[in-house]
C-alpha atoms as a PDB file:
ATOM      1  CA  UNK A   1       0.000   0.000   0.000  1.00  0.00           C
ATOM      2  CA  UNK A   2       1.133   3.182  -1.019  1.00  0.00           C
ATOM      3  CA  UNK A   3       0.274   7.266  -1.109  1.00  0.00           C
ATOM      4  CA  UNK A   4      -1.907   8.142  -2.400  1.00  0.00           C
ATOM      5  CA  UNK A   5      -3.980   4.630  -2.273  1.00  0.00           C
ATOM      6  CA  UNK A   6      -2.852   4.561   1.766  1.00  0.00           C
ATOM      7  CA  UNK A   7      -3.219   7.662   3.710  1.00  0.00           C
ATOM      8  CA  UNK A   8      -2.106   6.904   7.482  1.00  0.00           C
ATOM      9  CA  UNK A   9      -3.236  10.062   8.764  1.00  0.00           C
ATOM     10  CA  UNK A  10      -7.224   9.123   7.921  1.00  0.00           C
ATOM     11  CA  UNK A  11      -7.042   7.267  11.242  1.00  0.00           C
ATOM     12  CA  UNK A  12      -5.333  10.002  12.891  1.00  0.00           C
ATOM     13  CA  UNK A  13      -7.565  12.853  12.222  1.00  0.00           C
ATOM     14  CA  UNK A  14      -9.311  12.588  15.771  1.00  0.00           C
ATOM     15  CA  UNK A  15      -9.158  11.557  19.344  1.00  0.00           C
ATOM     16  CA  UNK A  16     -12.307   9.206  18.481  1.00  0.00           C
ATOM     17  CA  UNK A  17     -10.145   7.678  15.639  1.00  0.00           C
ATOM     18  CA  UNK A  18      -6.813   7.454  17.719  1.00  0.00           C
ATOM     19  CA  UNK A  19      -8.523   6.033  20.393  1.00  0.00           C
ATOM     20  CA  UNK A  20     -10.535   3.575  18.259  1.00  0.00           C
ATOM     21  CA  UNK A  21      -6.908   2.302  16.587  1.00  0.00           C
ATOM     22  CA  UNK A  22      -4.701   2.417  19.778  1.00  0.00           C
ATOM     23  CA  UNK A  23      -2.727  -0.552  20.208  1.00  0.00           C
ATOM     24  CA  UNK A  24      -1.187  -0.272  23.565  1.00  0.00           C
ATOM     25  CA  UNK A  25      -3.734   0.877  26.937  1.00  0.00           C
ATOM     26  CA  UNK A  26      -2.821   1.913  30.262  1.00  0.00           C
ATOM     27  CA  UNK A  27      -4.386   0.799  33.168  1.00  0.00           C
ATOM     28  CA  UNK A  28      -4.169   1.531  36.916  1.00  0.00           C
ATOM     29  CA  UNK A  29      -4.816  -2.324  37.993  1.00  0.00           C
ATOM     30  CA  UNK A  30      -1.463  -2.936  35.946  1.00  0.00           C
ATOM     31  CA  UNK A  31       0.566  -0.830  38.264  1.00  0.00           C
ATOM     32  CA  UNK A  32       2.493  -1.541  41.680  1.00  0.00           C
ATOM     33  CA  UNK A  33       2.919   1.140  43.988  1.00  0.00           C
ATOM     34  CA  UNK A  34       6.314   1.219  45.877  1.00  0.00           C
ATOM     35  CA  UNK A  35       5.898   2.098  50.081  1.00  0.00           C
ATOM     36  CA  UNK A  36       8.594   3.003  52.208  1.00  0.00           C
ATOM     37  CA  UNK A  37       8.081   2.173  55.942  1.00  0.00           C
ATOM     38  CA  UNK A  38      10.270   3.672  58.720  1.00  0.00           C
ATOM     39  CA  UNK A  39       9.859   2.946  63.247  1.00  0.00           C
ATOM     40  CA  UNK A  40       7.818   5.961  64.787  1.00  0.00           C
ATOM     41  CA  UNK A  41       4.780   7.070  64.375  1.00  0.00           C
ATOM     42  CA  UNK A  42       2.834   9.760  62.417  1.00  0.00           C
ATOM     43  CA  UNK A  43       5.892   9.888  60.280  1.00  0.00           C
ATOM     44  CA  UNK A  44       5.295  11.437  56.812  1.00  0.00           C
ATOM     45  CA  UNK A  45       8.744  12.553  55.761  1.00  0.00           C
ATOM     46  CA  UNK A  46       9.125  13.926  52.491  1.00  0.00           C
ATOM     47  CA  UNK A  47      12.373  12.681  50.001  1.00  0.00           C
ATOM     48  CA  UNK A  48      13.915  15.818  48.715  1.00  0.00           C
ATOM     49  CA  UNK A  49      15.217  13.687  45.344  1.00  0.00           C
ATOM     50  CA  UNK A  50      11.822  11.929  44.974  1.00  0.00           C
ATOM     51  CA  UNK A  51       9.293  14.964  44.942  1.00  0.00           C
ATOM     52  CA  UNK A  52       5.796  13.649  46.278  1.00  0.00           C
ATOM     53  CA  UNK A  53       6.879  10.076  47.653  1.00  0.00           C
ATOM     54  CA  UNK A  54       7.675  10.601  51.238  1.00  0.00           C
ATOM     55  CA  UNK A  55       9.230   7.693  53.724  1.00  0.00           C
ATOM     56  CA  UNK A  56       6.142   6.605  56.259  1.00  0.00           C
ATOM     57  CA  UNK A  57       5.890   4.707  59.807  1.00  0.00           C
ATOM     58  CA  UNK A  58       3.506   2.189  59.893  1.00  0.00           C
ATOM     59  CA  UNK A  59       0.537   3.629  61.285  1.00  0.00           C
ATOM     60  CA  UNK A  60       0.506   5.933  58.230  1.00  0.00           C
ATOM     61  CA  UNK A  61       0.086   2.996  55.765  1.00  0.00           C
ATOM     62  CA  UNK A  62      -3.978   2.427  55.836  1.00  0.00           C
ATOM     63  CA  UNK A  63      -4.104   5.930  54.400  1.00  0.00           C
ATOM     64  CA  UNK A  64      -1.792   5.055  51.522  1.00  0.00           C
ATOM     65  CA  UNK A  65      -3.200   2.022  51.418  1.00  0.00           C
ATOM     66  CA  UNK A  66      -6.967   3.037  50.700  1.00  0.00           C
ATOM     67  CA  UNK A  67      -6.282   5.902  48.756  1.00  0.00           C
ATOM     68  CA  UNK A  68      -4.422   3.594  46.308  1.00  0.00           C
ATOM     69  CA  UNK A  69      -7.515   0.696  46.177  1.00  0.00           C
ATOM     70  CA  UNK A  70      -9.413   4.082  45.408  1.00  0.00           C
ATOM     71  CA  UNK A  71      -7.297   5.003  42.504  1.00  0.00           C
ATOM     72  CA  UNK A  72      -7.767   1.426  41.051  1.00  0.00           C
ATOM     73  CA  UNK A  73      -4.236   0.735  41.917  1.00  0.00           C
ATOM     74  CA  UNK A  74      -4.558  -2.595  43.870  1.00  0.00           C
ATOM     75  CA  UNK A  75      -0.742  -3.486  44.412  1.00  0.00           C
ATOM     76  CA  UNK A  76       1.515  -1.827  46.545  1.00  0.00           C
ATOM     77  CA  UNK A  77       5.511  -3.219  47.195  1.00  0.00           C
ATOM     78  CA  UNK A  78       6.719  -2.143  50.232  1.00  0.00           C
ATOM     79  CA  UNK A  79      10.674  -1.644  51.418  1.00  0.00           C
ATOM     80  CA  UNK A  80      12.075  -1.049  54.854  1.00  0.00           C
ATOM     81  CA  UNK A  81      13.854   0.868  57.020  1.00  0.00           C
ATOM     82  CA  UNK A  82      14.789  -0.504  60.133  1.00  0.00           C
ATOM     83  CA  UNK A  83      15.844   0.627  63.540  1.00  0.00           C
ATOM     84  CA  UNK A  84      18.673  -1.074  63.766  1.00  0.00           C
ATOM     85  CA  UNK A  85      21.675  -2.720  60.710  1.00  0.00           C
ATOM     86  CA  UNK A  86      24.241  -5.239  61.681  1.00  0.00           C
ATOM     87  CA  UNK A  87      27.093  -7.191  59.036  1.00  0.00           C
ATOM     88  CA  UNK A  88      23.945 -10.004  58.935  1.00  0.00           C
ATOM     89  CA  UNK A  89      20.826  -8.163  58.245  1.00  0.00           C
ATOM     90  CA  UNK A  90      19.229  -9.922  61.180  1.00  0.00           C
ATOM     91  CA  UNK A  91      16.431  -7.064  61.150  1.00  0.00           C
ATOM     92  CA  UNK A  92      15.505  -8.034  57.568  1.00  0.00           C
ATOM     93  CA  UNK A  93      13.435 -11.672  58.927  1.00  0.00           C
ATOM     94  CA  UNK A  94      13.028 -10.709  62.426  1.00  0.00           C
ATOM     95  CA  UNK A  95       9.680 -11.676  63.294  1.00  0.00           C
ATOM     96  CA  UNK A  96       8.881  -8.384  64.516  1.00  0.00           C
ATOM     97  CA  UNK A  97      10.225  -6.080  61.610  1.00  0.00           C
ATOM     98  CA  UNK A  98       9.365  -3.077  60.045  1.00  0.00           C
ATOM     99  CA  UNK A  99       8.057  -4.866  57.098  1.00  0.00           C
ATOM    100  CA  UNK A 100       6.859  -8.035  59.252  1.00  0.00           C
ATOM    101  CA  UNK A 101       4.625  -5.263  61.038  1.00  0.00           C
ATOM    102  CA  UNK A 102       4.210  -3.518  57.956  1.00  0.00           C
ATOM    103  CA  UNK A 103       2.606  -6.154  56.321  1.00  0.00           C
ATOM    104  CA  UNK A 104       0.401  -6.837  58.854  1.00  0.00           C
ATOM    105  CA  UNK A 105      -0.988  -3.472  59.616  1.00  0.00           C
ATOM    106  CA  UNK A 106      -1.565  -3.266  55.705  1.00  0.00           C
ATOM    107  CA  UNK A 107      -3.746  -6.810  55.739  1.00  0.00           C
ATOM    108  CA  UNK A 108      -5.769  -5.823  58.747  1.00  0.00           C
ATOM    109  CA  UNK A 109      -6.540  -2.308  57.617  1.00  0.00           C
ATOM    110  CA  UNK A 110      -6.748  -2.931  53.581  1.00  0.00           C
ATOM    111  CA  UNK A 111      -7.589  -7.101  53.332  1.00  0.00           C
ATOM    112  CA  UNK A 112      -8.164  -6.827  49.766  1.00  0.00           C
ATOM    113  CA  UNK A 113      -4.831  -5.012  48.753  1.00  0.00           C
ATOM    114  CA  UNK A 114      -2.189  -6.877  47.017  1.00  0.00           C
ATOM    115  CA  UNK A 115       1.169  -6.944  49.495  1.00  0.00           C
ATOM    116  CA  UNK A 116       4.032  -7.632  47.668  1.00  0.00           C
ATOM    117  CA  UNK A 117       7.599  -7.449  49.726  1.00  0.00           C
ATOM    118  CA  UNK A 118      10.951  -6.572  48.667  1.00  0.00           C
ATOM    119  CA  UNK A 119      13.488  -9.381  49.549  1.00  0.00           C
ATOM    120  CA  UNK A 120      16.741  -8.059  49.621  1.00  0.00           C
ATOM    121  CA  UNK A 121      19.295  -7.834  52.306  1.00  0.00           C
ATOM    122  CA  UNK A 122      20.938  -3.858  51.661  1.00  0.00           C
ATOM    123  CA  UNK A 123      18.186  -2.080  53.720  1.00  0.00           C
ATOM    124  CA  UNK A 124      19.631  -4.154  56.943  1.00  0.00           C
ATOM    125  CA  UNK A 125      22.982  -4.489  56.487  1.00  0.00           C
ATOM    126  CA  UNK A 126      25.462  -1.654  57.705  1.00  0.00           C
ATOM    127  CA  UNK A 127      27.920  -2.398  54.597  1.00  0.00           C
ATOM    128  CA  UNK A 128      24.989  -1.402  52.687  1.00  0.00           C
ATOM    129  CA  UNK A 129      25.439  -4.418  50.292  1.00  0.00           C
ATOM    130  CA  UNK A 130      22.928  -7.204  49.362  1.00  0.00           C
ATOM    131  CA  UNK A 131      24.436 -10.408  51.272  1.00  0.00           C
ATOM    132  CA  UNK A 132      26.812 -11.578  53.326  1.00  0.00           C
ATOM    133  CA  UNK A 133      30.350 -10.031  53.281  1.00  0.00           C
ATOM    134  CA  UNK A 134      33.325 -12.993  53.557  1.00  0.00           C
ATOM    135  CA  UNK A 135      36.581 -11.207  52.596  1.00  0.00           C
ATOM    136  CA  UNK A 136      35.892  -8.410  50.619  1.00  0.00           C
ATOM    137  CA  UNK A 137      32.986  -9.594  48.326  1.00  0.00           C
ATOM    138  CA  UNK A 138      29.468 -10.485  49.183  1.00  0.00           C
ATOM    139  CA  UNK A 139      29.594 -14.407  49.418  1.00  0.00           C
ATOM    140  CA  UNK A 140      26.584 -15.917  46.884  1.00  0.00           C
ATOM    141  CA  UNK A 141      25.873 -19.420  49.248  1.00  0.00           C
ATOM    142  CA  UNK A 142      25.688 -18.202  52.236  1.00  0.00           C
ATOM    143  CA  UNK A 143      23.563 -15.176  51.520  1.00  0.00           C
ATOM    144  CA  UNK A 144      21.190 -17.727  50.042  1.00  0.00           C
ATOM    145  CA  UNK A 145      19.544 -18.929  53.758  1.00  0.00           C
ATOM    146  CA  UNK A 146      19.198 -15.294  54.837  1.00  0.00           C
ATOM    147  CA  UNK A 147      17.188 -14.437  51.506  1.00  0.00           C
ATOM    148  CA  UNK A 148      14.926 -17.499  52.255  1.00  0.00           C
ATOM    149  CA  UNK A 149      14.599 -16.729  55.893  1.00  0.00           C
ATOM    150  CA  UNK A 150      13.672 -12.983  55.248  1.00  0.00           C
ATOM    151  CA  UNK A 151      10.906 -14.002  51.884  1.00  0.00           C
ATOM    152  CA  UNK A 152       9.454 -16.927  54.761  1.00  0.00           C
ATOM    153  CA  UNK A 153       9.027 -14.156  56.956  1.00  0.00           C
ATOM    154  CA  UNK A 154       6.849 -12.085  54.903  1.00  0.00           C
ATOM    155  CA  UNK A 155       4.808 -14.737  53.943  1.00  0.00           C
ATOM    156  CA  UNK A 156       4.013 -16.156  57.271  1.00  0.00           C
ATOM    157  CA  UNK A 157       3.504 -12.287  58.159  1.00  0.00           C
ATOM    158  CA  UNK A 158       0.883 -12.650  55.275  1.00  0.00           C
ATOM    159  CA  UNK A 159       2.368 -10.866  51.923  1.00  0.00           C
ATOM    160  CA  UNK A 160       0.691 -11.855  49.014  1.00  0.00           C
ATOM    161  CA  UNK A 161       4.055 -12.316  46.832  1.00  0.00           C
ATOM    162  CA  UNK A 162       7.591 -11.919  47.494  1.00  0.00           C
ATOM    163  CA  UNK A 163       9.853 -10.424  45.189  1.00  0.00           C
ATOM    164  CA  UNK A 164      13.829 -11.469  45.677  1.00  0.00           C
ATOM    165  CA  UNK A 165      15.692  -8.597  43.651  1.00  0.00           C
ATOM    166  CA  UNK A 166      19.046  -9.009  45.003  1.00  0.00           C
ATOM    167  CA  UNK A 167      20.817 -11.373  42.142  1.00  0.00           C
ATOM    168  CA  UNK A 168      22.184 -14.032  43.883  1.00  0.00           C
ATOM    169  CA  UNK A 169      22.601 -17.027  42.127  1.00  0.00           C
ATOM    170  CA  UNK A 170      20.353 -19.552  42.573  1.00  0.00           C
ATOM    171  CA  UNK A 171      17.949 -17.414  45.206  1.00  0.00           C
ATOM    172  CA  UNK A 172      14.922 -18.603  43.377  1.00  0.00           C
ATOM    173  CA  UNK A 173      15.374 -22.199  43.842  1.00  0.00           C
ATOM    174  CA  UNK A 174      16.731 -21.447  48.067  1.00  0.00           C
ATOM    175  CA  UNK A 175      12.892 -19.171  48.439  1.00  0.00           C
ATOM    176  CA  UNK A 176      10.841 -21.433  45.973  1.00  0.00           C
ATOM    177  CA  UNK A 177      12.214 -24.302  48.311  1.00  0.00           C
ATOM    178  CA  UNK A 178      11.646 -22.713  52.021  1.00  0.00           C
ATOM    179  CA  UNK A 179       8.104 -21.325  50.894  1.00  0.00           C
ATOM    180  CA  UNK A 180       6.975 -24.730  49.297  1.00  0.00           C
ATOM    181  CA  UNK A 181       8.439 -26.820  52.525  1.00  0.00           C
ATOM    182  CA  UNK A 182       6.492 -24.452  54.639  1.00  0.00           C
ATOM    183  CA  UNK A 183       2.857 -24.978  52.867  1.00  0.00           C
ATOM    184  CA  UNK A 184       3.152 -22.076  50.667  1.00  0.00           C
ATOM    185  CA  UNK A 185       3.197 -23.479  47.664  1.00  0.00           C
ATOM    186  CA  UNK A 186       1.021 -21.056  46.461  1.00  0.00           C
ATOM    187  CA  UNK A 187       2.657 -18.003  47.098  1.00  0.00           C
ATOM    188  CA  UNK A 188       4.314 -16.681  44.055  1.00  0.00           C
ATOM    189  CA  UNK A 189       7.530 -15.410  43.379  1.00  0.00           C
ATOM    190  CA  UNK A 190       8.247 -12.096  41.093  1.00  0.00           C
ATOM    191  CA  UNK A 191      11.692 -12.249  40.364  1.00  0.00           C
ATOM    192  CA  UNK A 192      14.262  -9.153  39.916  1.00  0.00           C
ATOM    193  CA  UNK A 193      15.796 -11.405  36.775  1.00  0.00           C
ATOM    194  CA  UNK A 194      17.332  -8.677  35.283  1.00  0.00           C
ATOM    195  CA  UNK A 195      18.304  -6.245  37.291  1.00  0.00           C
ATOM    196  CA  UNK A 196      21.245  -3.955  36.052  1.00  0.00           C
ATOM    197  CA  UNK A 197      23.965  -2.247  38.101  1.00  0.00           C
ATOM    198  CA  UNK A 198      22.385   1.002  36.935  1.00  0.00           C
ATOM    199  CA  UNK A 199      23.166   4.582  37.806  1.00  0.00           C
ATOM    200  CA  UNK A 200      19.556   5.468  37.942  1.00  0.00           C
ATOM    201  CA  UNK A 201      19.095   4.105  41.578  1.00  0.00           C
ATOM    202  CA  UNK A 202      20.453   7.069  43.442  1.00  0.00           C
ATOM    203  CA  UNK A 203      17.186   8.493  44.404  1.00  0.00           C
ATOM    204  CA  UNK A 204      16.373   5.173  46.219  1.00  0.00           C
ATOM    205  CA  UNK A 205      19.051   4.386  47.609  1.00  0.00           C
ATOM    206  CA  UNK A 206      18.800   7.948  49.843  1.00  0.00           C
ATOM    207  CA  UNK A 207      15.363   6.800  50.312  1.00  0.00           C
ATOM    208  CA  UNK A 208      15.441   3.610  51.670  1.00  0.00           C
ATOM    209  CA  UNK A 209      19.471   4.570  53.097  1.00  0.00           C
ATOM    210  CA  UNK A 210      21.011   1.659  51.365  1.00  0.00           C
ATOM    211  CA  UNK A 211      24.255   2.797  49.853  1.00  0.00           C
ATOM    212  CA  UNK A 212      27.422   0.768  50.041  1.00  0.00           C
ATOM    213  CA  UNK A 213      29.902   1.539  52.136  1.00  0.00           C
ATOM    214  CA  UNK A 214      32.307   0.810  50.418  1.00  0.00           C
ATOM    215  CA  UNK A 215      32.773  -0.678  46.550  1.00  0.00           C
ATOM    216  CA  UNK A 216      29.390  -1.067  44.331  1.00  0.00           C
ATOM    217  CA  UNK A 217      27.477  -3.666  43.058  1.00  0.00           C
ATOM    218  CA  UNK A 218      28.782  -4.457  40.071  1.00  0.00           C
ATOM    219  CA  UNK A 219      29.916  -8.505  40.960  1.00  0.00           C
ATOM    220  CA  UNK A 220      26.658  -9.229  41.345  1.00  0.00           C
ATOM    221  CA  UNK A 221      24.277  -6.971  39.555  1.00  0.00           C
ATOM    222  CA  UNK A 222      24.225  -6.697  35.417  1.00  0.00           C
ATOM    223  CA  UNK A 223      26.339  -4.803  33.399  1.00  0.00           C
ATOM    224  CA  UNK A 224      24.390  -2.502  31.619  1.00  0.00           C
ATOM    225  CA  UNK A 225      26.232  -3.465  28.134  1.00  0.00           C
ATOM    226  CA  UNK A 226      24.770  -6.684  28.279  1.00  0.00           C
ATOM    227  CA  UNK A 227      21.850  -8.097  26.790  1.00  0.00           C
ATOM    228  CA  UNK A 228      22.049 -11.620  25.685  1.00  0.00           C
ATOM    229  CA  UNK A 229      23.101 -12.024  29.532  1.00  0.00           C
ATOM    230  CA  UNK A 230      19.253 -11.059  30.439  1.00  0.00           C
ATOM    231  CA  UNK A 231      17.964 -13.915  28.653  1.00  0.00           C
ATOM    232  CA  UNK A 232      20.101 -16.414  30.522  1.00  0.00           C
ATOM    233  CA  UNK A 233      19.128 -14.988  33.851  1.00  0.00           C
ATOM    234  CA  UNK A 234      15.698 -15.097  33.382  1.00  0.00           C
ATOM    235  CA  UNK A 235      15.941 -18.505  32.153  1.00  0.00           C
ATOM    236  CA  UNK A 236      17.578 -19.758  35.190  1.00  0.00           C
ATOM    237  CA  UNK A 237      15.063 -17.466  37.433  1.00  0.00           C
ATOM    238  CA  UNK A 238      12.052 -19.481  35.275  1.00  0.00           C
ATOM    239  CA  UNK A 239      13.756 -23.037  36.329  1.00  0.00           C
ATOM    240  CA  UNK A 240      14.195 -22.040  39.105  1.00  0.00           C
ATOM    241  CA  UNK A 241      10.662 -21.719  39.647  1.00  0.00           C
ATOM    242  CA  UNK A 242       9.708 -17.753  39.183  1.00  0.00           C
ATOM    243  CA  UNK A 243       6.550 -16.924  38.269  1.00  0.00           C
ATOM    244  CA  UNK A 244       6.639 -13.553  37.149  1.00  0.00           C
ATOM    245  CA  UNK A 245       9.973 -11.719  35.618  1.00  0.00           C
ATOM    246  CA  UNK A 246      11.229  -8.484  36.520  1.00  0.00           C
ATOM    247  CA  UNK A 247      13.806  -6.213  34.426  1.00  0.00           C
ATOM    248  CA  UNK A 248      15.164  -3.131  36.388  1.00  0.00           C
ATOM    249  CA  UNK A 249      15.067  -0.158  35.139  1.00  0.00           C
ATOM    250  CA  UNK A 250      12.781   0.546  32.693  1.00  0.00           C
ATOM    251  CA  UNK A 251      13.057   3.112  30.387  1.00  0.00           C
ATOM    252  CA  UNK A 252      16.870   2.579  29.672  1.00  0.00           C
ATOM    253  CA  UNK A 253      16.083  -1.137  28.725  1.00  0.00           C
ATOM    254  CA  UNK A 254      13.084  -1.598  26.663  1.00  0.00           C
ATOM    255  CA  UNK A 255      14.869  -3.569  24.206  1.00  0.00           C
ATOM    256  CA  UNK A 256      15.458  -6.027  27.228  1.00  0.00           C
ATOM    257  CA  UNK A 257      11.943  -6.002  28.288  1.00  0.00           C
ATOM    258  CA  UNK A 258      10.826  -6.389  24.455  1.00  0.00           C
ATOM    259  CA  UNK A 259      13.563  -9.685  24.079  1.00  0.00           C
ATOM    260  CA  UNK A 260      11.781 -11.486  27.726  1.00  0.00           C
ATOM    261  CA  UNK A 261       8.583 -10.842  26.296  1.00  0.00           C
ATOM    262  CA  UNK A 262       9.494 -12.555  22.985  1.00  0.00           C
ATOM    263  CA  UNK A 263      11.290 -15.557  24.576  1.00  0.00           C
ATOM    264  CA  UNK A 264       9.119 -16.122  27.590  1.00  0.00           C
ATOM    265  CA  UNK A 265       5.009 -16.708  28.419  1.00  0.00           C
ATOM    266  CA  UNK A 266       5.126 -15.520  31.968  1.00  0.00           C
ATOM    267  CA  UNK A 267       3.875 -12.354  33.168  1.00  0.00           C
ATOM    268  CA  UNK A 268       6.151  -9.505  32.797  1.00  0.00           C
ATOM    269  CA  UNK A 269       6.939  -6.662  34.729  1.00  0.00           C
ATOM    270  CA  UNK A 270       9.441  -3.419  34.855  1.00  0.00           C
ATOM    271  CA  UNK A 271      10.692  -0.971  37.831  1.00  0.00           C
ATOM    272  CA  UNK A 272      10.166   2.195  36.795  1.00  0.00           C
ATOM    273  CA  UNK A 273      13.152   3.150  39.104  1.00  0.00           C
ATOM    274  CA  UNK A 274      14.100   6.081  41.118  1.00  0.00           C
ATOM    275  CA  UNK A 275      15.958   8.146  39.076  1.00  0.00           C
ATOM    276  CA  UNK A 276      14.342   7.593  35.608  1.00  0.00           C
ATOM    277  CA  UNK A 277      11.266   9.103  38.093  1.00  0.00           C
ATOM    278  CA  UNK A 278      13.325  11.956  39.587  1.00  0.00           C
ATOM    279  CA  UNK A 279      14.322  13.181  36.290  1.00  0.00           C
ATOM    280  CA  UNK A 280      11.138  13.986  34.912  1.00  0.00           C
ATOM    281  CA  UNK A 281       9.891  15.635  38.168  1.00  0.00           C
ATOM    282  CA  UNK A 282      12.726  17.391  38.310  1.00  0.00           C
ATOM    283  CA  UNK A 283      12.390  18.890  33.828  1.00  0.00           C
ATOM    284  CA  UNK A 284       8.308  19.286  34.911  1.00  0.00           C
ATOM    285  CA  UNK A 285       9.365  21.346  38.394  1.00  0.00           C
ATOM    286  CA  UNK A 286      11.686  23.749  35.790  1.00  0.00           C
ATOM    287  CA  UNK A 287       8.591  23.937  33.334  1.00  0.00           C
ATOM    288  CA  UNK A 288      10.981  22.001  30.609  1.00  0.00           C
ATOM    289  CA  UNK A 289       8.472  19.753  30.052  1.00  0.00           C
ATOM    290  CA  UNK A 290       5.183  18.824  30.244  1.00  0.00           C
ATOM    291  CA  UNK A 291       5.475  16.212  33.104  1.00  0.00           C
ATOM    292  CA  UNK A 292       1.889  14.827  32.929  1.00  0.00           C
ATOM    293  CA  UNK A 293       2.413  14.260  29.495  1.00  0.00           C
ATOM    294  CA  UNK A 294       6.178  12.726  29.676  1.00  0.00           C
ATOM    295  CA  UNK A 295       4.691  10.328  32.535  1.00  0.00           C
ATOM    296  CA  UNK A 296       2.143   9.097  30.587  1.00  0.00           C
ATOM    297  CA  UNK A 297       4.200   8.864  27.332  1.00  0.00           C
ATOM    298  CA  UNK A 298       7.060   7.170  29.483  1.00  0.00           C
ATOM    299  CA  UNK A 299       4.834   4.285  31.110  1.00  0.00           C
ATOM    300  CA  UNK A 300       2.898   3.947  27.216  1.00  0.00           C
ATOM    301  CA  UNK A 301       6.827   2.988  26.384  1.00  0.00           C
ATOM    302  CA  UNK A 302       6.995   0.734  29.155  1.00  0.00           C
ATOM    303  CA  UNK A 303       4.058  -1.304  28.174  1.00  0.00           C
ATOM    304  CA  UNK A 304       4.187  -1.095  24.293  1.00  0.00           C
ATOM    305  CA  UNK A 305       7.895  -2.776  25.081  1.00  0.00           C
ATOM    306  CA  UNK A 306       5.898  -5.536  26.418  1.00  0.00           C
ATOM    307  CA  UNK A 307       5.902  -4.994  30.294  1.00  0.00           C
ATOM    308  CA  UNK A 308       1.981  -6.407  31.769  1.00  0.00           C
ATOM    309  CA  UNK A 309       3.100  -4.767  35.421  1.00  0.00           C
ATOM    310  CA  UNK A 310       4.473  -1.677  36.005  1.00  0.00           C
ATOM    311  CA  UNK A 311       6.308  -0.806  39.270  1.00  0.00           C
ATOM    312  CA  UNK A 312       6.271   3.169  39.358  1.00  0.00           C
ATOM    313  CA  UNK A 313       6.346   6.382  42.099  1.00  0.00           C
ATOM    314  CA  UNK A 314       3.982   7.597  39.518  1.00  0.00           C
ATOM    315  CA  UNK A 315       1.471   4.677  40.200  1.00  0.00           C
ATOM    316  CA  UNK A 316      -1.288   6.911  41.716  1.00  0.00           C
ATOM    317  CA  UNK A 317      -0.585  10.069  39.654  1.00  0.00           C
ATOM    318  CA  UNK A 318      -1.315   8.207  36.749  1.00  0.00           C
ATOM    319  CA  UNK A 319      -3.981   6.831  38.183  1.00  0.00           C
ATOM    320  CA  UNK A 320      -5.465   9.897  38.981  1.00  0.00           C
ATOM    321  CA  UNK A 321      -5.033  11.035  35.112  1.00  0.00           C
ATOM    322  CA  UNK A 322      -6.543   8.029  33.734  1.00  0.00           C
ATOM    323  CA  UNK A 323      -9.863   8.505  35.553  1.00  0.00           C
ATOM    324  CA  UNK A 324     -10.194  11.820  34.230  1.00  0.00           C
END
């Protein structure tokens, strides 16, 4: 087909035709809120690199909480902060955690709100790095119990799913395995498969106060220049016994999201991280751009790469814009 036989534009020519055409729909039941939780109470403390996402003790979660199931957004993921670090993240499966409580307060107050947890060690370490340190690297194995510990926690403290995003080897198969031997089976398991050691995680990592203290994480999370790499992690993750994949971030790896989507049938979903967040708040606050628009184009991106879940800071502002 060619001009003058096929005019594209005939199916442009209004909002009633665009919409009637569109291939790729947002929706707010397709997006995960992330929660920070802190000890006090009445704590709403606002994130000076994360305008309008604010750190929040537990007894200010119901409010989150229903204002989100108002929304339509029916998924929040929560990460902690805890009172106390040591070398073994002991406060990340103490039965009385932030997020043990957390959880809790979230399934009495809002029963019908998906709780997925964060299981990762760097919140409640005081290295700030995602496992155990032996010598001077985080040792894989013996990281591997503490992982399963800290996802067996959440579950018995009721979370709906558990999400492992530290990229230890073979963490999948350790949770799968500790969940399953402690009847639940049922409980599934959103992997971080493809999680990149990406500069866009600054804004979190002041956030939920998780920066190394010394080195990075580049031994155990992705190099960025890598793509064929994705596909073998996720493969593993889906033996393993996964049942949803994660790439993190977003917006700097479509292409990767695009290739899991093309090789794999499970569900999958991208981070929206931190910084790629920051950044547009940051070109809307200096009237650069139009950040309503930008948001919405941005997550549009995110799903026409093939993402079904979304994990964005801009879950309930584009909520809000969608019921409009």
């Amino acid at each position: 087909m060619v001009f003058p036989e096929y005019r594209p534009r005939r199916l442009r020519k209004n909002e009633s035709f665009r919409s009637l055409v569109r291939e790729t729909h947002l929706n707010a039941s397709q997006l995960i809120y992330p929660l920070f939780v802190m000890p006090g109470k009445n704590i709403r403390e606002k994130i000076a690199s994360m305008p309008g996402i604010f750190r929040l003790s537990i007894d200010q979660l119901a409010r989150e909480a229903k204002e989100c199931q108002t929304l339509g957004v029916n998924a929040v993921i929560l990460f902690g902060l805890p009172e106390k670090k040591d070398a073994m993240a002991s406060g990340a499966h103490a039965k009385n955690g932030i997020i043990q409580k957390a959880i809790k307060e979230l399934k009495n107050k809002a029963p019908d709100l998906m709780v997925v947890t964060d299981v990762c060690l760097c919140e409640y370490t005081d290295h700030g790095h995602c496992g155990c340190i032996i010598g001077s690297d985080v040792d894989n194995d013996a990281t591997l119990e503490i992982l399963a510990k800290t996802a067996l926690s959440h579950a018995q403290a009721g979370a709906d799913m558990v999400a492992p995003s530290d990229m230890m080897d073979g963490r999948v198969a350790e949770i799968r395995g500790i969940l399953d031997e402690n009847n639940f089976e049922t409980l599934p398991i959103m992997s971080y498969a493809v999680k990149y050691a990406s500069s866009f995680y600054g804004p979190f990592r002041e956030a939920a106060d998780c920066s190394p203290q010394f080195g990075d994480r580049r031994s155990y999370q992705m190099d960025p220049a890598n793509s064929r790499e994705a596909m073998r992690e996720a493969m593993l993750d889906v033996e393993e016994g996964a049942d949803i994949l994660m790439v993190k971030p977003a917006v700097a790896y479509l292409d990767i999201i695009s290739k899991l989507k093309e090789e794999f049938d499970l569900p999958i979903a991208a981070y929206h991280v931190s910084g790629e967040y920051a950044m547009i708040k940051a070109a809307a606050e200096k009237g650069w751009i139009d950040g309503e628009k930008v948001m919405r184009e941005t997550l549009l991106s995110i799903r026409r790469a093939g993402a079904d879940i979304i994990i964005t800071y801009f879950a309930k502002d584009m909520a809000k814009l969608l019921r409009e």
